[in-house]
C-alpha atoms as a PDB file:
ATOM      1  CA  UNK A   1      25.327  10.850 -24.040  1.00  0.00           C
ATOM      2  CA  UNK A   2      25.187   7.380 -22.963  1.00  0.00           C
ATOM      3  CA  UNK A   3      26.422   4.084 -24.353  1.00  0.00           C
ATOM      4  CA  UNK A   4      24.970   2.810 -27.825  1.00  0.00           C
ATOM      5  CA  UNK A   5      22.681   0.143 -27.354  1.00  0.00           C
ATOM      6  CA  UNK A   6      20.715  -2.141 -29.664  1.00  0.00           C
ATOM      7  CA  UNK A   7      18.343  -4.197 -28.803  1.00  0.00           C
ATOM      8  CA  UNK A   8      17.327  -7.340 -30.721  1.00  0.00           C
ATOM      9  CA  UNK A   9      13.975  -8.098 -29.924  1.00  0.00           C
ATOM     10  CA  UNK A  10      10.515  -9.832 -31.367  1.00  0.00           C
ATOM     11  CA  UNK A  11       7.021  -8.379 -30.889  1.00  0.00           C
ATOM     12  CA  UNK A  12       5.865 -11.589 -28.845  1.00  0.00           C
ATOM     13  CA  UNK A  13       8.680 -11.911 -26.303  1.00  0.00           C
ATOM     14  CA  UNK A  14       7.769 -10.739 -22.585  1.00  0.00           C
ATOM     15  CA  UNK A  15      11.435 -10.990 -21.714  1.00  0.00           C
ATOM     16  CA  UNK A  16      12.022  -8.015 -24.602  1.00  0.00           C
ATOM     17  CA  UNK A  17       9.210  -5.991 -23.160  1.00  0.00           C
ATOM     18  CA  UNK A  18      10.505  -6.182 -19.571  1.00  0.00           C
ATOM     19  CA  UNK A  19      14.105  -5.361 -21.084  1.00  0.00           C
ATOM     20  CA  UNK A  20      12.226  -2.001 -23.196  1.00  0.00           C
ATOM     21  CA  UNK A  21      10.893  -1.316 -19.988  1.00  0.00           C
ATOM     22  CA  UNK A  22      13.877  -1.493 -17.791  1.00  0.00           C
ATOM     23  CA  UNK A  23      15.801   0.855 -20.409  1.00  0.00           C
ATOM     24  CA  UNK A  24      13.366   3.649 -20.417  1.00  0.00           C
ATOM     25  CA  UNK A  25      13.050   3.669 -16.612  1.00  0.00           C
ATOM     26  CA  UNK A  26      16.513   4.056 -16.356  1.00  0.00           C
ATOM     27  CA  UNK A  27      16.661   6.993 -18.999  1.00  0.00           C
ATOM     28  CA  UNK A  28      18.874   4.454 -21.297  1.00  0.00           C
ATOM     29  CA  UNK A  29      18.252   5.389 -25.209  1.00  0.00           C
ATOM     30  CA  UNK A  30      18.292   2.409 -27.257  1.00  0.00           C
ATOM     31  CA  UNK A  31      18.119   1.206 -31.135  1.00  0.00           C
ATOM     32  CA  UNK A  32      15.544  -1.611 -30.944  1.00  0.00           C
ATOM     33  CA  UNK A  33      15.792  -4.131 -33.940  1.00  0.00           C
ATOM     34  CA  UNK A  34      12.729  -6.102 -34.427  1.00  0.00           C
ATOM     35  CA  UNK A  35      14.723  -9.904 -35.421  1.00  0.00           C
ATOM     36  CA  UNK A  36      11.649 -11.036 -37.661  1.00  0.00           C
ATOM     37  CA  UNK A  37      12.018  -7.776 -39.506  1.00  0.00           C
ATOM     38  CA  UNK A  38      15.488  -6.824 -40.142  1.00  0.00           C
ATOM     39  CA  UNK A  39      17.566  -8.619 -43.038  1.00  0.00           C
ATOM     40  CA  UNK A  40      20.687 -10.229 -41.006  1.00  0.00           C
ATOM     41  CA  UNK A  41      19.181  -9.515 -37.778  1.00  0.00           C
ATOM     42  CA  UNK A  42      18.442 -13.339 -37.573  1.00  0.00           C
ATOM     43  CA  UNK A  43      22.219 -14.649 -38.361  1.00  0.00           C
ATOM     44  CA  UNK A  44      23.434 -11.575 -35.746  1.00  0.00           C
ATOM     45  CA  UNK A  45      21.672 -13.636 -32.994  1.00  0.00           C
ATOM     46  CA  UNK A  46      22.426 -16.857 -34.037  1.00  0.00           C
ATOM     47  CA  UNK A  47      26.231 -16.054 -34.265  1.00  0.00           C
ATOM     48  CA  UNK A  48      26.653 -14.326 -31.044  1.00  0.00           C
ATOM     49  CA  UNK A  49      23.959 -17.031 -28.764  1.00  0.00           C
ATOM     50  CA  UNK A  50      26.142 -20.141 -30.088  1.00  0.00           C
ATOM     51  CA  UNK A  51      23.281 -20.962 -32.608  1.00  0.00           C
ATOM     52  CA  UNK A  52      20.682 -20.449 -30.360  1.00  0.00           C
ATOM     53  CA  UNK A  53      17.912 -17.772 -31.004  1.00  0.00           C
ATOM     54  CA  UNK A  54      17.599 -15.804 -28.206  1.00  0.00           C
ATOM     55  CA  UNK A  55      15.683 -12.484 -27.318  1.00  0.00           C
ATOM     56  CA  UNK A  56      16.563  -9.917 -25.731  1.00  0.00           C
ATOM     57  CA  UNK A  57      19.873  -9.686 -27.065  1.00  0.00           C
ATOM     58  CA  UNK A  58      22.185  -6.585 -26.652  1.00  0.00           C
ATOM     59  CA  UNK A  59      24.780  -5.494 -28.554  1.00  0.00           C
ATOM     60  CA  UNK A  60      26.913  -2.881 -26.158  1.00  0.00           C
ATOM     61  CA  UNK A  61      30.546  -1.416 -26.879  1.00  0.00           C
ATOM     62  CA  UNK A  62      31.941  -4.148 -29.106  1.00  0.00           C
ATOM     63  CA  UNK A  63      30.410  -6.727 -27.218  1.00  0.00           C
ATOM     64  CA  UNK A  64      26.692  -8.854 -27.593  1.00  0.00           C
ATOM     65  CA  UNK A  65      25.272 -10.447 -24.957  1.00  0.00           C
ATOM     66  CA  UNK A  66      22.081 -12.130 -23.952  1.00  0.00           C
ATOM     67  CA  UNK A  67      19.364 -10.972 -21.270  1.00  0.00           C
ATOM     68  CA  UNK A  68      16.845 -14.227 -21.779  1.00  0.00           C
ATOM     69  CA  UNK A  69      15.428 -14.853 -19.256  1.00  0.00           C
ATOM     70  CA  UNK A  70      15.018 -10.520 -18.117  1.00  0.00           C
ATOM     71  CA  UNK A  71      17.687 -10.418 -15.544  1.00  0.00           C
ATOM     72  CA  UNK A  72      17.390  -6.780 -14.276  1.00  0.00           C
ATOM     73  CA  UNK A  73      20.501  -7.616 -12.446  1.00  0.00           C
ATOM     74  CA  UNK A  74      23.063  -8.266 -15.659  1.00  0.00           C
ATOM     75  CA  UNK A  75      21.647  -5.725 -17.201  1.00  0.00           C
ATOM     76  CA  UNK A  76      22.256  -3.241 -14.030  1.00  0.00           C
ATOM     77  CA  UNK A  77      26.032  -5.182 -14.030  1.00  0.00           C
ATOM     78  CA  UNK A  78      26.194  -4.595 -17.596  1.00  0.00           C
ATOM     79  CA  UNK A  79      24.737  -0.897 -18.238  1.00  0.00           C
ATOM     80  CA  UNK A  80      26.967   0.294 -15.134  1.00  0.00           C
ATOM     81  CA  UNK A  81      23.324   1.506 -13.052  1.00  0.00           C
ATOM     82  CA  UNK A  82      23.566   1.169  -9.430  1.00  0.00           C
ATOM     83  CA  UNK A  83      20.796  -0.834  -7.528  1.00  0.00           C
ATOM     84  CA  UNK A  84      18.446   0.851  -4.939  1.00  0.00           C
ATOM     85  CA  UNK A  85      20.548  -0.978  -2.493  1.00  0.00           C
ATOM     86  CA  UNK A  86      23.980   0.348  -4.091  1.00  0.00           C
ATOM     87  CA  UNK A  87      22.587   4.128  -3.564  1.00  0.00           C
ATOM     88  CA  UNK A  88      21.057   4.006  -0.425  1.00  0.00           C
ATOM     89  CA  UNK A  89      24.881   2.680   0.598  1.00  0.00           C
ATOM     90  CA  UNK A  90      26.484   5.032  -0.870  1.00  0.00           C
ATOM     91  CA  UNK A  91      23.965   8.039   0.012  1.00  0.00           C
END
């Protein structure tokens, strides 16, 4: 069993969709909470992006962070996945 992740998100966002995307190819389950349809899930983001309102944003171990604009990079940093690069390397 991995990590629990949730993932605040909106329907519009491409950043969020990229994010999904990146998850699932990775075989990462997550908890996705839709921002414009969960009570609190509005003052979650605003609290943990100083005031800002910003999507995709994870909430990992404890911890919240933001992935906006998609950097597939944090989130490889972040999750713990090694790179193509990182496993040729190491192969």
């Amino acid at each position: 069993m991995g990590p629990n992740i949730r993932m605040y998100t909106t329907h519009w966002c491409p950043d969020c969709w990229r994010a999904k995307q990146f998850l699932r190819d990775h075989g990462l389950e997550f908890e996705e909470i839709n921002i414009e349809e969960s009570p609190g899930a509005v003052e979650f983001i605003l609290r943990v992006n100083s005031g800002k309102r910003r999507v995709p944003t994870f909430e990992l171990e404890g911890g919240a962070f933001s992935c906006a604009p998609f950097d597939p990079s944090l989130l490889r940093g972040v999750m713990g996945i090694a790179s193509a690069v990182e496993k040729a390397a190491a192969g």
